[in-house]
PDB file of N, CA and C in Angstrom:
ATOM      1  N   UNK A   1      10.642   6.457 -16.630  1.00  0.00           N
ATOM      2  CA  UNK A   1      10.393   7.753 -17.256  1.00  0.00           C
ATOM      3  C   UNK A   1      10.994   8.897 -16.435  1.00  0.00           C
ATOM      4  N   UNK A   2      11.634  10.251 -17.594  1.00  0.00           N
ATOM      5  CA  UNK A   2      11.915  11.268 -15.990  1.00  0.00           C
ATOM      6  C   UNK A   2      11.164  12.121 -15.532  1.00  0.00           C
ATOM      7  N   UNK A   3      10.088  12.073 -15.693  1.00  0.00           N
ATOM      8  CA  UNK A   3       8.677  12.223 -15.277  1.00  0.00           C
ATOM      9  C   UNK A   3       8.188  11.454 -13.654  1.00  0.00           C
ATOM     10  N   UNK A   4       9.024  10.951 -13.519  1.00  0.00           N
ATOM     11  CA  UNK A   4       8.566  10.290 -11.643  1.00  0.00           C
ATOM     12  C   UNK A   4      10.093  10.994 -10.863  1.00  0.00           C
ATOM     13  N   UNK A   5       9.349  10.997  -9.815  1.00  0.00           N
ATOM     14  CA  UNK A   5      10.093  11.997  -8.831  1.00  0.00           C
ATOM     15  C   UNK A   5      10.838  10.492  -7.855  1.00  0.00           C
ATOM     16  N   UNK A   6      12.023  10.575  -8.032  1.00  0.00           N
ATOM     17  CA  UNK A   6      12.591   8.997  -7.090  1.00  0.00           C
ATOM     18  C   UNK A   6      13.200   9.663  -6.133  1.00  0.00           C
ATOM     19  N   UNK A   7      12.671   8.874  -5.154  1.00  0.00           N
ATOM     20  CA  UNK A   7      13.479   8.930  -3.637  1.00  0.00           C
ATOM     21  C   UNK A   7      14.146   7.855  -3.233  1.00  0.00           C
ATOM     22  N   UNK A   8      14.912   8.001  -2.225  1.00  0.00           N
ATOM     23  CA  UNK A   8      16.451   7.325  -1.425  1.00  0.00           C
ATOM     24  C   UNK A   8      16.372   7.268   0.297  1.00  0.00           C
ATOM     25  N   UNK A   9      16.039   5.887   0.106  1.00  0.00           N
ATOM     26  CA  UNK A   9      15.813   5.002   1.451  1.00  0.00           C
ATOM     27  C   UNK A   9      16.926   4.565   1.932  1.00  0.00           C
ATOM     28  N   UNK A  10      17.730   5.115   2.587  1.00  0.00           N
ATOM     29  CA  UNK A  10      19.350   4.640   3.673  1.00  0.00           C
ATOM     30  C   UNK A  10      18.805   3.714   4.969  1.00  0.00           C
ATOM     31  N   UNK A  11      19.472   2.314   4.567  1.00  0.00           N
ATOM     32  CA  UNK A  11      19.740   1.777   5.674  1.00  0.00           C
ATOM     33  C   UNK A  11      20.547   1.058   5.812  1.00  0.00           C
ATOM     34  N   UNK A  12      21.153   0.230   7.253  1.00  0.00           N
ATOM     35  CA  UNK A  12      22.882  -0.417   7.190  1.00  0.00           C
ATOM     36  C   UNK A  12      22.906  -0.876   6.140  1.00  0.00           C
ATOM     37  N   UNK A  13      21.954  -1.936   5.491  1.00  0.00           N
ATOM     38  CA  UNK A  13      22.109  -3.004   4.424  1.00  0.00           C
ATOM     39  C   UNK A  13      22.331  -2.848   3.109  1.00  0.00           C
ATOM     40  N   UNK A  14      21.182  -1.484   3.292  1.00  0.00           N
ATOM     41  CA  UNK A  14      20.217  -1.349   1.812  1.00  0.00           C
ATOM     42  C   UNK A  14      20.199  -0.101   1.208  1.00  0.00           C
ATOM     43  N   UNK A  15      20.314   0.455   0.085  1.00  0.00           N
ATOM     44  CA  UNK A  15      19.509   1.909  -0.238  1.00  0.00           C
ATOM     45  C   UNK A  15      18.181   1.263  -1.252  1.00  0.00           C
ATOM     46  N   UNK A  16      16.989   1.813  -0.826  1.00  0.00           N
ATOM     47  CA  UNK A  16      15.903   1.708  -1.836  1.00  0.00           C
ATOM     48  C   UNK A  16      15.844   3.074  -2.602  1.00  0.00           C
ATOM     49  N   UNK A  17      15.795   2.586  -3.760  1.00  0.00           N
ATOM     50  CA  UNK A  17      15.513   4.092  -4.782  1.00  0.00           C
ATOM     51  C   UNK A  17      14.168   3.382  -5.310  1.00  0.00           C
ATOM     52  N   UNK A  18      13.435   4.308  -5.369  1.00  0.00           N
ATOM     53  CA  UNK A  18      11.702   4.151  -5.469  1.00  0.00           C
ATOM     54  C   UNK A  18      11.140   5.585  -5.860  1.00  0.00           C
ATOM     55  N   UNK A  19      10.040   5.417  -6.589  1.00  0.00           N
ATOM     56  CA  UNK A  19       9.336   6.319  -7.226  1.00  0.00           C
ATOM     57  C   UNK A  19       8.191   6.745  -5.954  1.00  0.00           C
ATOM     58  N   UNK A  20       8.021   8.284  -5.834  1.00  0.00           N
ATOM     59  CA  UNK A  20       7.553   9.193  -5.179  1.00  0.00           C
ATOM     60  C   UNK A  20       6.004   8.047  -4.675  1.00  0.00           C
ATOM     61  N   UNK A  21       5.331   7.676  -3.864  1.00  0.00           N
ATOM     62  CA  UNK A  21       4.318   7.434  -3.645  1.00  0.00           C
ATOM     63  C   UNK A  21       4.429   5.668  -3.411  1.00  0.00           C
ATOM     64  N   UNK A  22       5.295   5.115  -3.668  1.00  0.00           N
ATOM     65  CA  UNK A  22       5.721   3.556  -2.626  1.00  0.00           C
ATOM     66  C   UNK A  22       6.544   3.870  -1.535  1.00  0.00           C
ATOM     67  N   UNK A  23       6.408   4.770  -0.673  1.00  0.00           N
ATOM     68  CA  UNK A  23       7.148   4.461   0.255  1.00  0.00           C
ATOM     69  C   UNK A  23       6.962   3.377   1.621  1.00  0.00           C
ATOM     70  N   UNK A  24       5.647   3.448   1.565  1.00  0.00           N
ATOM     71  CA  UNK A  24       5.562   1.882   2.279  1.00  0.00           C
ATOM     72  C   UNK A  24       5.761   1.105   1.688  1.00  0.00           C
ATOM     73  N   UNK A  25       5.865   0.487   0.875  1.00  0.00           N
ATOM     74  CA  UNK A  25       6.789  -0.531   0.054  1.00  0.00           C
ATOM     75  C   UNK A  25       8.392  -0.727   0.565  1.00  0.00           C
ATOM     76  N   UNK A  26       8.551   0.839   0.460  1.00  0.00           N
ATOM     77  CA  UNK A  26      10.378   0.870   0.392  1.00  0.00           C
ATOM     78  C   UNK A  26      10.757   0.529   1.808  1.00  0.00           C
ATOM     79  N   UNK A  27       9.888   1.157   2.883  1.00  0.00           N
ATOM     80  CA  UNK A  27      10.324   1.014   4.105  1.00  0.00           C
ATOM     81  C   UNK A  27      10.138  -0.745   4.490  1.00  0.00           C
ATOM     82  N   UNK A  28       8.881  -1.286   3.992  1.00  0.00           N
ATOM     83  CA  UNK A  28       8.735  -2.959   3.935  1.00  0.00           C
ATOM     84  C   UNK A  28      10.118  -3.831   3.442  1.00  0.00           C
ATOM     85  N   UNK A  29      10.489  -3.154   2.531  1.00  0.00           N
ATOM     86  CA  UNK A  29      11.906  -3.978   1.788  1.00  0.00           C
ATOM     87  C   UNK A  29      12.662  -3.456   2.530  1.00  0.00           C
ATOM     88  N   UNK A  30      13.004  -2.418   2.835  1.00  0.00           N
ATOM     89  CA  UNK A  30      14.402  -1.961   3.707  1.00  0.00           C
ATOM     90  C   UNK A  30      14.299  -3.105   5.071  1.00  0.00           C
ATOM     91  N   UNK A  31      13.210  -2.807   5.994  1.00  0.00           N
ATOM     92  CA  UNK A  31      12.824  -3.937   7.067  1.00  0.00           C
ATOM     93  C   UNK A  31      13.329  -5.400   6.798  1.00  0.00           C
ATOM     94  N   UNK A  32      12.880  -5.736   5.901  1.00  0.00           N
ATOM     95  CA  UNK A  32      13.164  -7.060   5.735  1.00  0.00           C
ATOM     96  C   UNK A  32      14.230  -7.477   5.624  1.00  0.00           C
ATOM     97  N   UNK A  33      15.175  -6.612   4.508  1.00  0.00           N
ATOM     98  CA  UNK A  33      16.370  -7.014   4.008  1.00  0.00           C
ATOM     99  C   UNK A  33      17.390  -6.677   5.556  1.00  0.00           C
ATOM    100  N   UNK A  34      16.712  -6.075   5.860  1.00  0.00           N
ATOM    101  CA  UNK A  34      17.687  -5.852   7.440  1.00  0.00           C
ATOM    102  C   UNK A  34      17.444  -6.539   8.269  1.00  0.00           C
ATOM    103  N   UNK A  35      16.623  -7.567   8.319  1.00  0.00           N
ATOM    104  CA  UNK A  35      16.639  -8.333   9.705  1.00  0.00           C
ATOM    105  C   UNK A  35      16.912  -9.677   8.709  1.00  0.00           C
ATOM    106  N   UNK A  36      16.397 -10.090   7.463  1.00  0.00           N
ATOM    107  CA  UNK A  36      17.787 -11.132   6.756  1.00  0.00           C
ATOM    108  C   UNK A  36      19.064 -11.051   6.748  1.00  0.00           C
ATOM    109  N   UNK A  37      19.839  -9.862   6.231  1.00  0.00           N
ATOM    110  CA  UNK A  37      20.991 -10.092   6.916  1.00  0.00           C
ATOM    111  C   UNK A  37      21.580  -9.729   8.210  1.00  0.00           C
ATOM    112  N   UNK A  38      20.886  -9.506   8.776  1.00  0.00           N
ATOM    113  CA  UNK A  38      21.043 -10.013  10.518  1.00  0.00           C
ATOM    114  C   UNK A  38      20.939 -11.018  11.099  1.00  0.00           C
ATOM    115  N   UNK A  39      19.674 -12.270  10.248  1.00  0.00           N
ATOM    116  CA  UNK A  39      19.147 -13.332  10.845  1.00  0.00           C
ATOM    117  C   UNK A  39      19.917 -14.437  10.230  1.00  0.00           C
ATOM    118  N   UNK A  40      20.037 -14.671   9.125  1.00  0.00           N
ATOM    119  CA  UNK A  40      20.061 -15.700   8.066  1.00  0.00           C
ATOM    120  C   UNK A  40      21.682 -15.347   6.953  1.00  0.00           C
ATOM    121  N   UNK A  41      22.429 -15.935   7.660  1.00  0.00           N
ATOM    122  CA  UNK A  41      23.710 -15.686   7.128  1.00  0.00           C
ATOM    123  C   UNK A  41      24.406 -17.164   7.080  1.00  0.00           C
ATOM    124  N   UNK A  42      24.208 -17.465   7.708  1.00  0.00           N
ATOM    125  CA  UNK A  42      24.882 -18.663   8.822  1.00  0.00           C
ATOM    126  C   UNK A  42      25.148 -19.714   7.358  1.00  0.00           C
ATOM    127  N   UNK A  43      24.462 -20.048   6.208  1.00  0.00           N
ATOM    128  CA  UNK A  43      24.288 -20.888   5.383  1.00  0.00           C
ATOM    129  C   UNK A  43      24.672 -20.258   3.825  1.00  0.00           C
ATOM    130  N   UNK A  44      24.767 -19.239   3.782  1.00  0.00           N
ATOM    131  CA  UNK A  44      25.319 -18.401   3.035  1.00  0.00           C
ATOM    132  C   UNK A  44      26.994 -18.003   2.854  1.00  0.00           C
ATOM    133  N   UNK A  45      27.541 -17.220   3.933  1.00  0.00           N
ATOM    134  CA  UNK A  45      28.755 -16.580   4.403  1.00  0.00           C
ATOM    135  C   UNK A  45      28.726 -15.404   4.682  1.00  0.00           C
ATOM    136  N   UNK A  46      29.767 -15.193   5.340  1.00  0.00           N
ATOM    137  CA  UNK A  46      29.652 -14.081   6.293  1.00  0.00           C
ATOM    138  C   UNK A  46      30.251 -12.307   5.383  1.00  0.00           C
ATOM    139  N   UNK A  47      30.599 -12.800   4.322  1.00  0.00           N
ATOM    140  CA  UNK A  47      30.568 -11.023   3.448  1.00  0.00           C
ATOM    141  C   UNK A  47      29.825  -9.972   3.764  1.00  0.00           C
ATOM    142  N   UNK A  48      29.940  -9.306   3.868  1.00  0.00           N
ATOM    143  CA  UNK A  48      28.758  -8.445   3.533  1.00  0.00           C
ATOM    144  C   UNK A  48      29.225  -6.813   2.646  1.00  0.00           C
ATOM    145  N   UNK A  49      28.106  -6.401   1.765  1.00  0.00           N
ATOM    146  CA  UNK A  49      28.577  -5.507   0.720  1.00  0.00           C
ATOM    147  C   UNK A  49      27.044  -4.668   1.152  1.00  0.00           C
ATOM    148  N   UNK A  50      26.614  -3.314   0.861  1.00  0.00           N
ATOM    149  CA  UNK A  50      25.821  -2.666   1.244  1.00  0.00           C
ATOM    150  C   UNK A  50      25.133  -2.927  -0.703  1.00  0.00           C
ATOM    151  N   UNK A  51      23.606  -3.282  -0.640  1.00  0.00           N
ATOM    152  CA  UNK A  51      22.983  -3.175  -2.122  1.00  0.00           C
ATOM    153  C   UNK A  51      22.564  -2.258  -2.218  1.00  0.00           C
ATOM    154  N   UNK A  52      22.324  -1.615  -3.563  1.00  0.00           N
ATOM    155  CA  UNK A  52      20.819  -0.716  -3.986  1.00  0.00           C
ATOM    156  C   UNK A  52      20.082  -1.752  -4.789  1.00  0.00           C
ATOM    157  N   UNK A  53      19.244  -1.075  -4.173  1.00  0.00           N
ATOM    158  CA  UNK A  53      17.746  -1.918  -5.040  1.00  0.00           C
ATOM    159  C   UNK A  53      16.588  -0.981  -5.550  1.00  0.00           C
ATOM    160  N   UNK A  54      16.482  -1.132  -6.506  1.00  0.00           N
ATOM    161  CA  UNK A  54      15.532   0.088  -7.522  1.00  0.00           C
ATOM    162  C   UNK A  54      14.133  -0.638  -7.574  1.00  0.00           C
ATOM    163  N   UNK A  55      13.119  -0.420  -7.016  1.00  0.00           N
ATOM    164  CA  UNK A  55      12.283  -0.420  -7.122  1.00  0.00           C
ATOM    165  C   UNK A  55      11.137  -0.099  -8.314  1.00  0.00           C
ATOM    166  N   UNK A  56      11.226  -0.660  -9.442  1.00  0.00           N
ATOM    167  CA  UNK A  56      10.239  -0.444 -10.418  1.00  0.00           C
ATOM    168  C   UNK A  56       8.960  -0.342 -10.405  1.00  0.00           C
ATOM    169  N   UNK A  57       8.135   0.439 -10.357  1.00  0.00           N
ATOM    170  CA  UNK A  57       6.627   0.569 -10.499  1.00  0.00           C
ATOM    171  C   UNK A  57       5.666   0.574 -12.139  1.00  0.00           C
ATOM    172  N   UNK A  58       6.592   0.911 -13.151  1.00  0.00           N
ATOM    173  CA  UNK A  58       6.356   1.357 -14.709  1.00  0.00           C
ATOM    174  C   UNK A  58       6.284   0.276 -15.421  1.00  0.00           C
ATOM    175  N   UNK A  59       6.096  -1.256 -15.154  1.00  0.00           N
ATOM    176  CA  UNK A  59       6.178  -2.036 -15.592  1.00  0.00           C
ATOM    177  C   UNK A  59       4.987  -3.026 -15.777  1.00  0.00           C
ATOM    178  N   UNK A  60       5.032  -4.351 -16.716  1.00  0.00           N
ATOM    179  CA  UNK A  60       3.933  -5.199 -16.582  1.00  0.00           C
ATOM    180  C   UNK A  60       4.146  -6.405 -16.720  1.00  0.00           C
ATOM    181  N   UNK A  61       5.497  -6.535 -16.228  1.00  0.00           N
ATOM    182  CA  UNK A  61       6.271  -8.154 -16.041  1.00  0.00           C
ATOM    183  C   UNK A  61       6.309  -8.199 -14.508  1.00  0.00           C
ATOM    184  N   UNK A  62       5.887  -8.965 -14.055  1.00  0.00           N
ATOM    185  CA  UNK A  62       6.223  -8.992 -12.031  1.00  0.00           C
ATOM    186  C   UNK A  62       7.741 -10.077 -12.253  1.00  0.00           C
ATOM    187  N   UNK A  63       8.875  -9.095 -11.637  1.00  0.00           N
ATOM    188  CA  UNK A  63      10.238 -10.076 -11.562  1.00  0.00           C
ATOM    189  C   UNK A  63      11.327  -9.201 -10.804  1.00  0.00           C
ATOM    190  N   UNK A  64      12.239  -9.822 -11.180  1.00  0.00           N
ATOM    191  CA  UNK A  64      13.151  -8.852  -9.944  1.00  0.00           C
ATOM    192  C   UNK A  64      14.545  -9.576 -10.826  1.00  0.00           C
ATOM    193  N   UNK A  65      15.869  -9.020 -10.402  1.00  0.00           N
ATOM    194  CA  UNK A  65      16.917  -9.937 -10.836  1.00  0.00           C
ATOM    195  C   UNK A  65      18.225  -8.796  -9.662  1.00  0.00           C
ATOM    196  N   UNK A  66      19.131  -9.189  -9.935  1.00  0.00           N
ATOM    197  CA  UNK A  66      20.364  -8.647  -9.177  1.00  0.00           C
ATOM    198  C   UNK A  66      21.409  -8.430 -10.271  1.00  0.00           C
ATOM    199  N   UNK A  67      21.719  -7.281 -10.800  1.00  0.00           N
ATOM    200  CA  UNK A  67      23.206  -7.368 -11.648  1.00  0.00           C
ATOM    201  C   UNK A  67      24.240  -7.300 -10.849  1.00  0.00           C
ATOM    202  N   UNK A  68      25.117  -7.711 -11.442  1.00  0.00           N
ATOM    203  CA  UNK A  68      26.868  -7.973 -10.944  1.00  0.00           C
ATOM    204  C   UNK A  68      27.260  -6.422 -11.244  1.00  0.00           C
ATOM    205  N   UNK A  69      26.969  -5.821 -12.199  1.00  0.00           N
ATOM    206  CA  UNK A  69      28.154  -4.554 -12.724  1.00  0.00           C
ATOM    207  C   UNK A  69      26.847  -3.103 -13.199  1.00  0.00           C
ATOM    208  N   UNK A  70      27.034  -2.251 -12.250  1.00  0.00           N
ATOM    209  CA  UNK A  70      27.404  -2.341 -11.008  1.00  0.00           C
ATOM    210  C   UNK A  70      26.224  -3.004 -10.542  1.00  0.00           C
ATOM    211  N   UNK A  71      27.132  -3.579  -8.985  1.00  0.00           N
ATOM    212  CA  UNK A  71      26.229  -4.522  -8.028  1.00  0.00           C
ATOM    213  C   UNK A  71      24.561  -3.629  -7.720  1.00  0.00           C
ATOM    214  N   UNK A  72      23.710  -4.122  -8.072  1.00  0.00           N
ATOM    215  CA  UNK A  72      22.088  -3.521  -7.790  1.00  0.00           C
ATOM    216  C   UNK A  72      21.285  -4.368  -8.144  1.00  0.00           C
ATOM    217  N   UNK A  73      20.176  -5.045  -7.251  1.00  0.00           N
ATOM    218  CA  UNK A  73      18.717  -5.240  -7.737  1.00  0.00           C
ATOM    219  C   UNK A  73      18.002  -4.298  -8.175  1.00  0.00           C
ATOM    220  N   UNK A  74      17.123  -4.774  -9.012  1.00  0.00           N
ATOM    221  CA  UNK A  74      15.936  -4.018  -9.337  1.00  0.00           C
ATOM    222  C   UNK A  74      14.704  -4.826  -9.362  1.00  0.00           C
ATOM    223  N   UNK A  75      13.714  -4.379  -8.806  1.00  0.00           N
ATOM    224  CA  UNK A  75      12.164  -5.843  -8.690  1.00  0.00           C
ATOM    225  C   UNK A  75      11.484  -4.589  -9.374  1.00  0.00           C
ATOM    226  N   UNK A  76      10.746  -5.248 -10.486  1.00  0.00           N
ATOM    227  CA  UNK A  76       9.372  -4.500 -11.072  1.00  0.00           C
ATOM    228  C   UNK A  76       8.207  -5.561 -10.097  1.00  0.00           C
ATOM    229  N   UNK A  77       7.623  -4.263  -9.616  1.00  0.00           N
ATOM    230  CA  UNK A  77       7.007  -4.794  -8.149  1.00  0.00           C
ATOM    231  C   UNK A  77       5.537  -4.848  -8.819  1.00  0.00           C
ATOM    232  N   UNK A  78       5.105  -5.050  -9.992  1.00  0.00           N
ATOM    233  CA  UNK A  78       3.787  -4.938 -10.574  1.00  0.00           C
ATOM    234  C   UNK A  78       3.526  -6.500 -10.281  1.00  0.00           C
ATOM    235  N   UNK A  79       2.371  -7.051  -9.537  1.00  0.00           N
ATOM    236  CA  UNK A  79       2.234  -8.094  -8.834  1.00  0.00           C
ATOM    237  C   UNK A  79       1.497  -8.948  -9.868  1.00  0.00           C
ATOM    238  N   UNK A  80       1.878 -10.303  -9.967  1.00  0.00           N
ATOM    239  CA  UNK A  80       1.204 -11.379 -10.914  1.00  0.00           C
ATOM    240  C   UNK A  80      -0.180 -10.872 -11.120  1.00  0.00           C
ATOM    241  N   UNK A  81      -0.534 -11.165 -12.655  1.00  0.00           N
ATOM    242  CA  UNK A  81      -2.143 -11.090 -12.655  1.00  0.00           C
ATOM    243  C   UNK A  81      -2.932 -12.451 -12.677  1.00  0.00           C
ATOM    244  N   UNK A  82      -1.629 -13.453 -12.751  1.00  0.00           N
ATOM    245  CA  UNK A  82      -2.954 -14.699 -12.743  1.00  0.00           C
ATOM    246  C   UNK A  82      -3.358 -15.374 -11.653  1.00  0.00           C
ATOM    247  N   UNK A  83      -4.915 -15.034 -11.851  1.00  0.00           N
ATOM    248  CA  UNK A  83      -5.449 -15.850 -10.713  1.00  0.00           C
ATOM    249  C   UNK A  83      -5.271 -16.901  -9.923  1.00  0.00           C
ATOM    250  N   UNK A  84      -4.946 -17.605 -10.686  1.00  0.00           N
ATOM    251  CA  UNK A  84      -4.561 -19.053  -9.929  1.00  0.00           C
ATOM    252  C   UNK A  84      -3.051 -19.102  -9.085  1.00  0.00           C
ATOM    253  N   UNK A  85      -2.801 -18.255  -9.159  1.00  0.00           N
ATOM    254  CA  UNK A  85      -1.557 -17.966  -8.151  1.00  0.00           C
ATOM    255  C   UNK A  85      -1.541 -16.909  -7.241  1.00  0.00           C
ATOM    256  N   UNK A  86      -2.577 -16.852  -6.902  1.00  0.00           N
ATOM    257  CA  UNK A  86      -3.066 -15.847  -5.625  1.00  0.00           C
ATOM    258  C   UNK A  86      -2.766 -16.548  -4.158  1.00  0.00           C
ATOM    259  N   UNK A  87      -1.735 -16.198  -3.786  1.00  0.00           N
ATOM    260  CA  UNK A  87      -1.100 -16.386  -2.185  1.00  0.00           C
ATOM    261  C   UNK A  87      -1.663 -15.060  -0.857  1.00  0.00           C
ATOM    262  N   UNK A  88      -1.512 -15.744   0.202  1.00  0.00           N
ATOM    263  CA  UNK A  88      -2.010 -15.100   1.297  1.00  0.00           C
ATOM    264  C   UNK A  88      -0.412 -14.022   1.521  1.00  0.00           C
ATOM    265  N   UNK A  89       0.512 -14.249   0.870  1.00  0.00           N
ATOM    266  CA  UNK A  89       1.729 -13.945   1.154  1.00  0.00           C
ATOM    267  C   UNK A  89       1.926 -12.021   0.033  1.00  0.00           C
ATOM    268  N   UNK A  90       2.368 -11.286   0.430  1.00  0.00           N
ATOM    269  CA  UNK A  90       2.948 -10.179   0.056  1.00  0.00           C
ATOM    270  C   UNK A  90       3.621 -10.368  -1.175  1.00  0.00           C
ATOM    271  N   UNK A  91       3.869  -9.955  -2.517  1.00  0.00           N
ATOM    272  CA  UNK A  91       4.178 -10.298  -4.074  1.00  0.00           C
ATOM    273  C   UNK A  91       5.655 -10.141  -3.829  1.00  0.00           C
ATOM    274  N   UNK A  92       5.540  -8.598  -2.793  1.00  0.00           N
ATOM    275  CA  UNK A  92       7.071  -7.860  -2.709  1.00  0.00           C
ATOM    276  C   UNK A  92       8.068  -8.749  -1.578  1.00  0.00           C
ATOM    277  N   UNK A  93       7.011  -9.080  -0.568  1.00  0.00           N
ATOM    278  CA  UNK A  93       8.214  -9.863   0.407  1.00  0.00           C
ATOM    279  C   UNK A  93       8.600 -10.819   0.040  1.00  0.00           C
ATOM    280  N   UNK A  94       7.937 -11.932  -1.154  1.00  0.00           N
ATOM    281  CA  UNK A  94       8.655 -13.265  -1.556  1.00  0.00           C
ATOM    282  C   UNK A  94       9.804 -12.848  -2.404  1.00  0.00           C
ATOM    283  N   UNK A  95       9.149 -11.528  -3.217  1.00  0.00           N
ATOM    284  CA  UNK A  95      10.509 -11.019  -4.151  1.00  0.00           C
ATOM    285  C   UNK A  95      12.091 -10.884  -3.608  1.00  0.00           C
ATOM    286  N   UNK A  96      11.394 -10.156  -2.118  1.00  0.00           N
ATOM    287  CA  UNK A  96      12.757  -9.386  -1.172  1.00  0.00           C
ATOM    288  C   UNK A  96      13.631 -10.869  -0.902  1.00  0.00           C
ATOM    289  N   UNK A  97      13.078 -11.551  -0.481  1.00  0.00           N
ATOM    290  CA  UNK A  97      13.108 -12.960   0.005  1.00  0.00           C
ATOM    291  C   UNK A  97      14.014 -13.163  -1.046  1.00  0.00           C
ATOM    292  N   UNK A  98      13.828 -13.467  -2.221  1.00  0.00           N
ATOM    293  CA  UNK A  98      13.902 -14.166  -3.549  1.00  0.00           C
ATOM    294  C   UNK A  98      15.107 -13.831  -3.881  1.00  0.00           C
ATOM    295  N   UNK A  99      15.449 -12.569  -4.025  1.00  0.00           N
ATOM    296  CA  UNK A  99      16.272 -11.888  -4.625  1.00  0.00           C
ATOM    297  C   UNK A  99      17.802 -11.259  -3.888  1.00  0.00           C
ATOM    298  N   UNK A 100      16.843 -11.532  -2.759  1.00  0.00           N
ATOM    299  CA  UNK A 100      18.311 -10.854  -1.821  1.00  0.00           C
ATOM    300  C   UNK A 100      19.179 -12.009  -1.308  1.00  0.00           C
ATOM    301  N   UNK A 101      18.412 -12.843  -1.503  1.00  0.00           N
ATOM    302  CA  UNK A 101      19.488 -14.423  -1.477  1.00  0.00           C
ATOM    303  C   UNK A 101      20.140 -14.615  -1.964  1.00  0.00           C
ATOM    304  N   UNK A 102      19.883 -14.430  -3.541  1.00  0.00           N
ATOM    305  CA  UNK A 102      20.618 -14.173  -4.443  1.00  0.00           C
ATOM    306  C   UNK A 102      21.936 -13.187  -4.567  1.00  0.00           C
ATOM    307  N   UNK A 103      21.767 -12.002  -3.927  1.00  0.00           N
ATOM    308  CA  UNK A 103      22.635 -10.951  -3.451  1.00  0.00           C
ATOM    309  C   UNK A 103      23.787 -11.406  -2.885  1.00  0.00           C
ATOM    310  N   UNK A 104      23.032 -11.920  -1.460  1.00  0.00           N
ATOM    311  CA  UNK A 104      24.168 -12.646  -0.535  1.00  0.00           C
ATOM    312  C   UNK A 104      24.439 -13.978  -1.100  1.00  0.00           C
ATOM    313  N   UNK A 105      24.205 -14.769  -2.112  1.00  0.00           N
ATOM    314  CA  UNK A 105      25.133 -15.672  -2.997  1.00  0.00           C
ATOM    315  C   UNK A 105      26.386 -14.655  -3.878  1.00  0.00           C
ATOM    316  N   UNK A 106      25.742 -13.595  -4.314  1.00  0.00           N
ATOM    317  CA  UNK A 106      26.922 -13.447  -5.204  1.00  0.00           C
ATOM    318  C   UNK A 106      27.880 -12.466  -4.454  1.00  0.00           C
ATOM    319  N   UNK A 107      27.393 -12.234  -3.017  1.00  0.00           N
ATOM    320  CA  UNK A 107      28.612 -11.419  -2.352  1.00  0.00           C
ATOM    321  C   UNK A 107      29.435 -12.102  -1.955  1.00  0.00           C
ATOM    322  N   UNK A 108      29.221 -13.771  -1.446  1.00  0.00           N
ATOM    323  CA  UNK A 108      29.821 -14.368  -1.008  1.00  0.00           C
ATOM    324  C   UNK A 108      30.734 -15.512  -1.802  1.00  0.00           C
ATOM    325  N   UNK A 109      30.589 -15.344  -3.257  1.00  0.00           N
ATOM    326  CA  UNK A 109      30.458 -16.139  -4.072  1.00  0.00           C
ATOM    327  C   UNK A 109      32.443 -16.623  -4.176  1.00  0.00           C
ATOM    328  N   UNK A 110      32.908 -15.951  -3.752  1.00  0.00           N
ATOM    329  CA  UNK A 110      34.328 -16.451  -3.822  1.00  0.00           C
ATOM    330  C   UNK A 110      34.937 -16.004  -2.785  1.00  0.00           C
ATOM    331  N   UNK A 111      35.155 -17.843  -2.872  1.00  0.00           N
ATOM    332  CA  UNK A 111      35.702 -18.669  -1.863  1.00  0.00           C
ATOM    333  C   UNK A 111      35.441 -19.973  -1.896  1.00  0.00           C
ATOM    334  N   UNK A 112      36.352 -20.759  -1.213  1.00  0.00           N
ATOM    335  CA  UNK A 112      36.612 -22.254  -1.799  1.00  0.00           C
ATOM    336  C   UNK A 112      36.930 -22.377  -3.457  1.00  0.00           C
ATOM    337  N   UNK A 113      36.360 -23.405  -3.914  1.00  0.00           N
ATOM    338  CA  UNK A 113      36.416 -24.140  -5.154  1.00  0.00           C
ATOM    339  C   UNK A 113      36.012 -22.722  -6.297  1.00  0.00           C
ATOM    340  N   UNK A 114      35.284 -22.089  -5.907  1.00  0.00           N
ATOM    341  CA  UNK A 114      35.211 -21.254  -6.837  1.00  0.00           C
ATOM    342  C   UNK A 114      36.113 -19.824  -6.781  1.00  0.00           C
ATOM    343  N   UNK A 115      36.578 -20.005  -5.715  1.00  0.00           N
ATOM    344  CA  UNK A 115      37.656 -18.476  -5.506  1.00  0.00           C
ATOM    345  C   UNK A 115      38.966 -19.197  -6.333  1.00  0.00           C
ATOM    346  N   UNK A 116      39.294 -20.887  -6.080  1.00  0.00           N
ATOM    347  CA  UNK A 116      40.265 -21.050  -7.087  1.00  0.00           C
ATOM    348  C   UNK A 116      40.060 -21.308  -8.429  1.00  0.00           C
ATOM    349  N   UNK A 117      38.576 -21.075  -9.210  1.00  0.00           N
ATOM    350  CA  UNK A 117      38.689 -21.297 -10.649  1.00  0.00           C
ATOM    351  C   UNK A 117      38.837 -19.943 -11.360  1.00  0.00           C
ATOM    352  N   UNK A 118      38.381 -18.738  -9.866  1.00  0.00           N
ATOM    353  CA  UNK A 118      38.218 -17.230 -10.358  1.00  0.00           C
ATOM    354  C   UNK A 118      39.619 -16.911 -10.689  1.00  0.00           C
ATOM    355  N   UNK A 119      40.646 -17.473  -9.671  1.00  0.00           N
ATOM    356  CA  UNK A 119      42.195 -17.019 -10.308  1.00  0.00           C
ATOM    357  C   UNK A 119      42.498 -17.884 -11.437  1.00  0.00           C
TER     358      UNK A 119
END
């Protein structure tokens, strides 16, 4: 809606764009995604492309995805409601986890066998 006031989280990796009042959220995802691609590359490849990631709050699906065009995640960070899947674990850090893997798959995504089916 343009009714929420969004702010812009800069860091090496990441920009978070997030609605006025998650900013501990944003600073949690910025953290993370910065010491993953610092830590955990090695099995992936070594690319690297700077993401935005939009932070959804207006929603009532908990999911996340990464588009190709232009390159950006977005996680609707509204956390599962069913009970029986209640983890000791953070909704948003498995997401960050989840999704930014995904990122660094498709930054790295050509080369080898698939850089020669792309030509």
């Amino acid at each position: 809606p343009t009714r929420l006031n969004w702010q812009i989280l800069n860091s090496p990796s990441i920009r978070v764009i997030y609605p006025l009042g998650m900013e501990a959220q944003a600073q949690r995802i910025a953290g993370m995604v910065n010491y993953l691609d610092s830590n955990s590359r090695r099995s992936v490849g070594p690319k690297k492309q700077r993401l935005d990631m939009v932070l959804q709050n207006q929603t009532t699906n908990p999911n996340g995805y990464v588009a190709l065009a232009p390159f950006r995640s977005e996680f609707y960070a509204t956390p599962p409601s069913n009970n029986l899947r209640i983890v000791t674990i953070n909704w948003l850090d498995i997401l960050t986890i989840h999704e930014y893997r995904h990122a660094l798959q498709f930054m790295n995504s050509l080369r080898g066998l698939t850089k020669f089916s792309y030509y």
